[in-house]
N, C-alpha and C. Protein backbone atom coordinates (compact mmCIF):
# COMPACT_ATOMS: atom_id res chain seq x y z
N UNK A 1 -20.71 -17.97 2.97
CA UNK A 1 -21.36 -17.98 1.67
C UNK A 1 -22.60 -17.11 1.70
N UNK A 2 -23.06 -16.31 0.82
CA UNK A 2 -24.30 -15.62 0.42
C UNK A 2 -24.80 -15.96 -0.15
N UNK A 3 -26.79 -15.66 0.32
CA UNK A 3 -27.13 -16.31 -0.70
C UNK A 3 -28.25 -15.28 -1.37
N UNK A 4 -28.54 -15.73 -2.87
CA UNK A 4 -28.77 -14.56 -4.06
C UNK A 4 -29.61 -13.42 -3.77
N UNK A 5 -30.05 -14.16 -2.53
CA UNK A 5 -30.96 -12.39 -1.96
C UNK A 5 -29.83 -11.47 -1.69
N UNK A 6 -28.98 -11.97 -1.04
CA UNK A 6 -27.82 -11.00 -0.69
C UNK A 6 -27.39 -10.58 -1.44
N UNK A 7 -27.19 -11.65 -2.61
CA UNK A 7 -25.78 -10.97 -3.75
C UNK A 7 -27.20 -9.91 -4.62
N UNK A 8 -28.12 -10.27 -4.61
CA UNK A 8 -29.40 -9.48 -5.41
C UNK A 8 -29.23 -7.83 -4.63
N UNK A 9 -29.50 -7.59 -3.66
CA UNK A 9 -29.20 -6.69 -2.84
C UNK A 9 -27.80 -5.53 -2.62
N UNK A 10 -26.96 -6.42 -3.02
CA UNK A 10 -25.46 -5.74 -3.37
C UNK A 10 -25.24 -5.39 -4.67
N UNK A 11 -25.99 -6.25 -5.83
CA UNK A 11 -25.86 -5.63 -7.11
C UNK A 11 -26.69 -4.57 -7.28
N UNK A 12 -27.82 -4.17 -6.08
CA UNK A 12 -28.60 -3.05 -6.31
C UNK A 12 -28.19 -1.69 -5.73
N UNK A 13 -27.10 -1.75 -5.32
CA UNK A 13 -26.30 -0.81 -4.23
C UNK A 13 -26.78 0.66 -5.47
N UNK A 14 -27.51 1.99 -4.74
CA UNK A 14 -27.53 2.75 -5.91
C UNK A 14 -26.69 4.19 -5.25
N UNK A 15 -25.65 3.94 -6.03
CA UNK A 15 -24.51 4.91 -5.77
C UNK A 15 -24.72 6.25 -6.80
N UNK A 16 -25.89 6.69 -6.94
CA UNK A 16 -25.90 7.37 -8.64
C UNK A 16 -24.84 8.84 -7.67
N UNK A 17 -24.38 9.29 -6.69
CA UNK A 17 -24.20 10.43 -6.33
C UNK A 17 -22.70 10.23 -6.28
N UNK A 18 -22.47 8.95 -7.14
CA UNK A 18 -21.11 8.65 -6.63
C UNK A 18 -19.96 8.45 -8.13
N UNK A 19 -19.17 9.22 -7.51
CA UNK A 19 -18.06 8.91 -8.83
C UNK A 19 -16.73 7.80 -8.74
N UNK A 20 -16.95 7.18 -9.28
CA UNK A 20 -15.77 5.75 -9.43
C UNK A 20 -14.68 5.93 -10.59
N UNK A 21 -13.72 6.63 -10.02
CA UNK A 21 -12.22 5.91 -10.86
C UNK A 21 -11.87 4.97 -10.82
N UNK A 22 -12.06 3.99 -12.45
CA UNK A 22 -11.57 2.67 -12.67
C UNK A 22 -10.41 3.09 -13.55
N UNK A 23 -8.96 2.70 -12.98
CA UNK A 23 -7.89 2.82 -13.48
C UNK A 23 -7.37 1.16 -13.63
N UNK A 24 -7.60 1.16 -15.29
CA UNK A 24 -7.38 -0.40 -15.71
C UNK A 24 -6.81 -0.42 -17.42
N UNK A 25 -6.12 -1.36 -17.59
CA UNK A 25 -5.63 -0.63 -19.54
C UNK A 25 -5.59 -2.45 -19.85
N UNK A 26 -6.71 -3.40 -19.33
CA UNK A 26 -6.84 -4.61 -19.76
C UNK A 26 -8.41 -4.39 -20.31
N UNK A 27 -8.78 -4.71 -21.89
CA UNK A 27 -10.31 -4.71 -21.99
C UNK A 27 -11.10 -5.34 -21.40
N UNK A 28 -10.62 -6.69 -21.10
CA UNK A 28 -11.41 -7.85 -20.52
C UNK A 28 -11.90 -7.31 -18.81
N UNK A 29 -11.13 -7.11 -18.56
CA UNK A 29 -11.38 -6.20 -16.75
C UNK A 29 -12.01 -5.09 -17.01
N UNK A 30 -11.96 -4.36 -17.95
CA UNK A 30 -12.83 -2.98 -17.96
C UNK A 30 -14.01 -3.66 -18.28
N UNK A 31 -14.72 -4.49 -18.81
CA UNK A 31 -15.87 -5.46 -19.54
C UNK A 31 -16.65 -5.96 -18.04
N UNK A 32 -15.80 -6.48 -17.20
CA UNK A 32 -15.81 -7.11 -16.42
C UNK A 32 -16.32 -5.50 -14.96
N UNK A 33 -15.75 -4.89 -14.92
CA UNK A 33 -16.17 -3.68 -14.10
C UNK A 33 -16.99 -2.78 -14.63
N UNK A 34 -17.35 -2.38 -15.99
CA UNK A 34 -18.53 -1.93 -16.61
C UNK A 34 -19.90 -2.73 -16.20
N UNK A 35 -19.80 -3.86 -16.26
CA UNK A 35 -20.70 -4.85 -16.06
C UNK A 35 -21.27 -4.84 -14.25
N UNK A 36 -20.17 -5.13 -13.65
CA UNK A 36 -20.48 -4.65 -12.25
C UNK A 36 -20.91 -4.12 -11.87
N UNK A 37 -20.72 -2.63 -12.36
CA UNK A 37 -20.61 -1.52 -11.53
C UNK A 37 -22.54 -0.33 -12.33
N UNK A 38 -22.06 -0.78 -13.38
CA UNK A 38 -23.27 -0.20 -14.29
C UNK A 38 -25.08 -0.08 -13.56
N UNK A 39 -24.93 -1.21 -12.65
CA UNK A 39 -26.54 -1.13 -12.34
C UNK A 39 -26.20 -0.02 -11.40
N UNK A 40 -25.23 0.16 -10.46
CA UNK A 40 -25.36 1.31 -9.30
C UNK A 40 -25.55 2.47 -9.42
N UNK A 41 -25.49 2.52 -10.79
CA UNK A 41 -25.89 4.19 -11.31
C UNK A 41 -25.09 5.14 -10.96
N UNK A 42 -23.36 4.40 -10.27
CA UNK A 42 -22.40 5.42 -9.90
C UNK A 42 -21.80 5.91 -11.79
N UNK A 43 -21.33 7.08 -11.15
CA UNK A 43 -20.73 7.46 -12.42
C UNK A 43 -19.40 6.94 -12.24
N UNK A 44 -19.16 6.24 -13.98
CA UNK A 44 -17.75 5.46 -13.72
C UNK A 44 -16.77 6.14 -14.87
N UNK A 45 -15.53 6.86 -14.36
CA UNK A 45 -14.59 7.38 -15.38
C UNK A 45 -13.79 6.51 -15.56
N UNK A 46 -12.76 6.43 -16.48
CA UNK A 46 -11.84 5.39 -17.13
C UNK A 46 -11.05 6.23 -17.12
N UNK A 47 -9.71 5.13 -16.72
CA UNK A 47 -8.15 5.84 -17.11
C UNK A 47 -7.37 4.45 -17.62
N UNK A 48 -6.39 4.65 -18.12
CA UNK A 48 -5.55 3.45 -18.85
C UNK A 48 -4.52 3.76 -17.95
N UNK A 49 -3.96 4.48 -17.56
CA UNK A 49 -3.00 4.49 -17.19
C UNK A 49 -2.77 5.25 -16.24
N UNK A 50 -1.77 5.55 -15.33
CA UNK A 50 -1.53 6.52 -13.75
C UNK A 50 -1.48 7.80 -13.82
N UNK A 51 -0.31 8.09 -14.79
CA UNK A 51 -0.91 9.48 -15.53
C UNK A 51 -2.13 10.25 -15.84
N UNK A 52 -2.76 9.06 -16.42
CA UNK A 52 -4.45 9.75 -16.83
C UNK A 52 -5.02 9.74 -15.35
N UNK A 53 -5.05 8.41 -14.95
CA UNK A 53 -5.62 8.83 -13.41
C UNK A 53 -5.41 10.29 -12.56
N UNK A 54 -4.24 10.33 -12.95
CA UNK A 54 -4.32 11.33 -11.94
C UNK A 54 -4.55 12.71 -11.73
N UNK A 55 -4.49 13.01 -14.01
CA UNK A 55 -5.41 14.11 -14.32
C UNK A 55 -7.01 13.91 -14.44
N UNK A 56 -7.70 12.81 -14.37
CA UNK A 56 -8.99 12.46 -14.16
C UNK A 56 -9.22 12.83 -12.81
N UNK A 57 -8.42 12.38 -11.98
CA UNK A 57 -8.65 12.64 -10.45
C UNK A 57 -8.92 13.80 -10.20
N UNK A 58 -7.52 14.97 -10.84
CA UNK A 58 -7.44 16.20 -10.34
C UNK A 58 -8.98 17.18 -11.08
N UNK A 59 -9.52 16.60 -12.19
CA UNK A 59 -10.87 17.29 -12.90
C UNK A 59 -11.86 16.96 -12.38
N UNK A 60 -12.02 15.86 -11.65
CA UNK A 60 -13.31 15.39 -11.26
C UNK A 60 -13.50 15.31 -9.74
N UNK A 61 -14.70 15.20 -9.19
CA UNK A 61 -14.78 15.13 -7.36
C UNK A 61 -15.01 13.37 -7.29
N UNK A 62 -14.39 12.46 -7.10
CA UNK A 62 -14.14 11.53 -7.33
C UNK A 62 -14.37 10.68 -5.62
N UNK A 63 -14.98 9.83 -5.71
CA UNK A 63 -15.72 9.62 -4.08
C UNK A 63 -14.90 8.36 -4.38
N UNK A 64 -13.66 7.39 -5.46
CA UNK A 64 -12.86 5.93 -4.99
C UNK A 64 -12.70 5.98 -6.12
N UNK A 65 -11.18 5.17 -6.03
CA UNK A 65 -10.60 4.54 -7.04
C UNK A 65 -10.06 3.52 -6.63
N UNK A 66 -10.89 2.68 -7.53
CA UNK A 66 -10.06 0.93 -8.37
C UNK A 66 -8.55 1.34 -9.22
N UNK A 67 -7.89 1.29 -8.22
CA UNK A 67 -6.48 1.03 -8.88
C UNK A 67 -5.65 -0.04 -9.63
N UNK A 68 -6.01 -0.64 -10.82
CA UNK A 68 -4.75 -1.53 -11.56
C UNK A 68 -3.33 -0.87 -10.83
N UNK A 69 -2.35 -2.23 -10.19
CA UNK A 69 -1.58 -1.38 -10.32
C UNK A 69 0.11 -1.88 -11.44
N UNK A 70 -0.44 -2.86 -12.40
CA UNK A 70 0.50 -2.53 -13.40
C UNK A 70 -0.02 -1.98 -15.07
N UNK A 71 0.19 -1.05 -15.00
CA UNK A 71 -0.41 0.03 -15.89
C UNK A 71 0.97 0.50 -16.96
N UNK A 72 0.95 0.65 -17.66
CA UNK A 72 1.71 1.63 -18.49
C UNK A 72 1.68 2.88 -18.34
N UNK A 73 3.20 3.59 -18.77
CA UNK A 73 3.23 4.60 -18.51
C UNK A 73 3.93 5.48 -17.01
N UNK A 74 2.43 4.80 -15.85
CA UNK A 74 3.30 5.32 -14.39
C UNK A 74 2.19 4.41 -13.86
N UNK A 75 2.71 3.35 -12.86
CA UNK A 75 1.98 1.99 -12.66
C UNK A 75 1.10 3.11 -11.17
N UNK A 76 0.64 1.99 -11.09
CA UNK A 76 -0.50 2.29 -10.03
C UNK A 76 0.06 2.52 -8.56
N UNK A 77 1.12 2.33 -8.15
CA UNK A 77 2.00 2.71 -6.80
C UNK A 77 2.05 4.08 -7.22
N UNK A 78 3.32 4.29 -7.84
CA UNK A 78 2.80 5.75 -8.18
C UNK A 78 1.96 7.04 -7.90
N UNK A 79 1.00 6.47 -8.93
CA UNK A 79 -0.51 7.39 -9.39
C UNK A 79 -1.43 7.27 -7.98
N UNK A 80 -0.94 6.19 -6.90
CA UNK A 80 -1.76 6.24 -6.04
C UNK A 80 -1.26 7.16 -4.86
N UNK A 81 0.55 7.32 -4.67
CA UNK A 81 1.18 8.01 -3.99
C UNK A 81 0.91 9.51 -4.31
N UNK A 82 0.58 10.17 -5.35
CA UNK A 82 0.45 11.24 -6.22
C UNK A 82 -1.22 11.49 -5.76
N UNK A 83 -2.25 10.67 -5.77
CA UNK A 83 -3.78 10.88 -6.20
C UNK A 83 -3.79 11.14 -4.32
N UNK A 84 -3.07 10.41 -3.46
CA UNK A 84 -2.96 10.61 -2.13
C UNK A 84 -2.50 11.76 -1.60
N UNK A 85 -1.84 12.90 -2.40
CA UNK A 85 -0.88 13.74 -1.82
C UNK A 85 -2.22 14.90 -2.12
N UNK A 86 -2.87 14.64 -3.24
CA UNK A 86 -3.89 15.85 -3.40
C UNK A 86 -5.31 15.76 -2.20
N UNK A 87 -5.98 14.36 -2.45
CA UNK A 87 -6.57 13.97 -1.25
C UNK A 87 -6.39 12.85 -0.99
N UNK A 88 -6.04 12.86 0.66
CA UNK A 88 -5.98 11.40 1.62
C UNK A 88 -6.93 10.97 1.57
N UNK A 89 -7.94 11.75 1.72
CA UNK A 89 -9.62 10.80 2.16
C UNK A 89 -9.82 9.90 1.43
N UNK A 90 -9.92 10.15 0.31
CA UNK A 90 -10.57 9.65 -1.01
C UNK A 90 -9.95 7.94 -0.73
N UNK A 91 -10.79 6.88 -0.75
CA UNK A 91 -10.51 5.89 -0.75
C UNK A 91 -9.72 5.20 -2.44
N UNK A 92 -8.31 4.45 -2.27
CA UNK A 92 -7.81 3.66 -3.44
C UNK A 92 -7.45 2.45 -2.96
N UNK A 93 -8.47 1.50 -3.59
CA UNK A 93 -8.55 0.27 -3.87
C UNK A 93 -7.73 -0.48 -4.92
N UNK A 94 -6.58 -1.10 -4.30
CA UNK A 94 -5.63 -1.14 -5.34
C UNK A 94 -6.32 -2.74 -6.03
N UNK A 95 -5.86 -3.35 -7.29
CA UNK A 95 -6.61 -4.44 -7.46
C UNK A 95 -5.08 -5.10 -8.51
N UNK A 96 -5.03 -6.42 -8.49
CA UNK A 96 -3.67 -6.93 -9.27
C UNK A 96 -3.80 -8.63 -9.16
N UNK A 97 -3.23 -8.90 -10.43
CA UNK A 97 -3.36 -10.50 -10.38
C UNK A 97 -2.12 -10.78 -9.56
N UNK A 98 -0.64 -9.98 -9.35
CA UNK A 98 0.05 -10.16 -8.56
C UNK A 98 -0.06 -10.45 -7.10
N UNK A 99 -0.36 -11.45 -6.79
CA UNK A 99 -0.61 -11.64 -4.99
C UNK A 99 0.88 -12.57 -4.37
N UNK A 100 1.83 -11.96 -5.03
CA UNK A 100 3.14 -12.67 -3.98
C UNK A 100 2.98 -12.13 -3.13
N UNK A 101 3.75 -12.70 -2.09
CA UNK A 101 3.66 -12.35 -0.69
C UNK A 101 4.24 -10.88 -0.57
N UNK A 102 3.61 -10.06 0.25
CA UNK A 102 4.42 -8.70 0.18
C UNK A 102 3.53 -7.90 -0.56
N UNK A 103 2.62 -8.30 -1.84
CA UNK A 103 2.27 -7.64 -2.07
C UNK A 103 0.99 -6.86 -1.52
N UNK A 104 0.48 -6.97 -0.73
CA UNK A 104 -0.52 -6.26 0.10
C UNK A 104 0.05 -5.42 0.77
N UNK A 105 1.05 -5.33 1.43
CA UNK A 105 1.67 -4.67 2.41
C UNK A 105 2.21 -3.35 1.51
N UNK A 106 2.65 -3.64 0.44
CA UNK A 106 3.10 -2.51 -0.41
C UNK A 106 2.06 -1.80 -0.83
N UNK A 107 1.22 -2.30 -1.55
CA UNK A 107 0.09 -1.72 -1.84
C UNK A 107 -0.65 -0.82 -0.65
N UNK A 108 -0.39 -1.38 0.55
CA UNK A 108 -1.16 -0.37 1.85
C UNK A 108 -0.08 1.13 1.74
N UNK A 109 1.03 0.15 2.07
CA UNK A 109 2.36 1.29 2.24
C UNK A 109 2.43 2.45 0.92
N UNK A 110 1.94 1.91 -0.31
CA UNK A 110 1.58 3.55 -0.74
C UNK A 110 0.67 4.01 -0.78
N UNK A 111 0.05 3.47 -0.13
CA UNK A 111 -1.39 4.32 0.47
C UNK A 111 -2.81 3.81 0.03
N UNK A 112 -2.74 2.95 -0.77
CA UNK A 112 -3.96 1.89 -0.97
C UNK A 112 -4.92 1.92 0.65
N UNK A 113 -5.70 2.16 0.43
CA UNK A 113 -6.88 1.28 1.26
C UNK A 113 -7.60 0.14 1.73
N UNK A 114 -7.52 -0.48 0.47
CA UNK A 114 -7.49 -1.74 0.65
C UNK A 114 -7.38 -2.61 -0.55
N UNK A 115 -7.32 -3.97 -1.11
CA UNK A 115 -6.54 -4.62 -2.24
C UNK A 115 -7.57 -5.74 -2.41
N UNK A 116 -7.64 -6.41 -3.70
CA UNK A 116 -8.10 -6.73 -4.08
C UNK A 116 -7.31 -7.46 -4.84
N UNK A 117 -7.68 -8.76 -5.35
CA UNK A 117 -6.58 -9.85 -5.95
C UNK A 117 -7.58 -10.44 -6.90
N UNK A 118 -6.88 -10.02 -8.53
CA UNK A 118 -7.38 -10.80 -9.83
C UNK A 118 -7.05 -12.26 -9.66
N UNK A 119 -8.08 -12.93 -10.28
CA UNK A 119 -9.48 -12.71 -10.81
C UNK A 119 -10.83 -12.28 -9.88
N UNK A 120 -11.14 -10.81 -9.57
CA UNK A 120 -12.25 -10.17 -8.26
C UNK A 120 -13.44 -11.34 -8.67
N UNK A 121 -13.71 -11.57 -7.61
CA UNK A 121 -15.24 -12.27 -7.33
C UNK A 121 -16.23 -10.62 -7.36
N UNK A 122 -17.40 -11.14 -7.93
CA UNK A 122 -17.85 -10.26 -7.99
C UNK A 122 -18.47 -10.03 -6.55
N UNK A 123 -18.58 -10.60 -5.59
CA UNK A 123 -19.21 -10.55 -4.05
C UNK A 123 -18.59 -9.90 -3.66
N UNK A 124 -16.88 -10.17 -3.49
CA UNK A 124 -15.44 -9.51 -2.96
C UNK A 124 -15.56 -8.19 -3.44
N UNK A 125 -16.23 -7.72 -4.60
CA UNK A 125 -15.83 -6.29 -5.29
C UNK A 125 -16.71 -5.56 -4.47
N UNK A 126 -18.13 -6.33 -4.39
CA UNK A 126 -19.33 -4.82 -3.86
C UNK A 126 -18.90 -4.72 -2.63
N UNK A 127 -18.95 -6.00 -1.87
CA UNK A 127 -18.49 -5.83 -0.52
C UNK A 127 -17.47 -4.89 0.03
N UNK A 128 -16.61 -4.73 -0.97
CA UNK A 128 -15.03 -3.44 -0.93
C UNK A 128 -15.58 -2.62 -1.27
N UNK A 129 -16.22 -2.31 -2.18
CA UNK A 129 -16.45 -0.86 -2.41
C UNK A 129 -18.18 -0.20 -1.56
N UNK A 130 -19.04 -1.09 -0.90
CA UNK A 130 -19.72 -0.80 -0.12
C UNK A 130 -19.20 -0.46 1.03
N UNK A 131 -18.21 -1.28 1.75
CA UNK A 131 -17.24 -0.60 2.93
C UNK A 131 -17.11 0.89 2.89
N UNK A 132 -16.44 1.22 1.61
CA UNK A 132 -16.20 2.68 1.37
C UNK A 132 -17.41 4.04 0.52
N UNK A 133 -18.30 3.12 0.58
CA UNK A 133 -19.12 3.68 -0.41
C UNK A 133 -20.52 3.92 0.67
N UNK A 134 -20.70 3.23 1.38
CA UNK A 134 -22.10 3.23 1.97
C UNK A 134 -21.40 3.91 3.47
N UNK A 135 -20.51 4.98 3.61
CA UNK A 135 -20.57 5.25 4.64
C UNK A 135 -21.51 6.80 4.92
């Protein structure tokens, strides 16, 4: 457990040099990651869908992406197999209320980085994206 100095400290994470693809097409979760992510001063682009991701990806220098991965259009396996083929480095954080069994393993296997399971704690989120963000 943490306590609010910590979580005070992680909501201050200041990423302003940093660009965040949030690929999500639920309002309530974009509300919910606007809110998060807003004090770090990272710059945050929006995509609805895998498609858009992955022309957002290809326009922008993009330091992670929060992957939804059931999306309309071309789901987030996909857009993440595709956003991987242009650059590996780039960390994708896949994120899904789906947590049957298996599903982590798939999510690695197309190249996710690491996963994340709706409803995100907001502790669970900085902590993932500080892994990849504060290196």
């Amino acid at each position: 457990m943490t306590d609010n100095g910590t979580l005070n400290n992680m909501l201050t994470q200041n990423w302003e040099n940093k660009v965040i693809l949030v690929v999500e097409d639920i309002d309530t979760n974009k509300i919910f990651f606007d809110a998060a992510l807003r004090k770090t001063k990272a710059k945050i682009l929006w995509a609805i869908d895998g498609k858009e991701a992955i022309e957002m990806f290809k326009q922008n220098d993009v330091d992670l992406v929060l992957m939804d991965l059931q999306l309309p259009i071309m789901d987030g396996y996909t857009a993440t197999r595709e956003i991987k083929k242009i650059n590996p480095d780039v960390p994708v954080i896949a994120q899904t209320a789906h947590v049957m069994s298996g599903e982590r393993e798939k999510c690695l296997e197309a190249g996710c980085d690491d996963y994340l399971a709706k409803p995100i704690r907001l502790q669970i989120l900085m902590d993932t994206l500080s892994k990849f963000l504060n290196t």
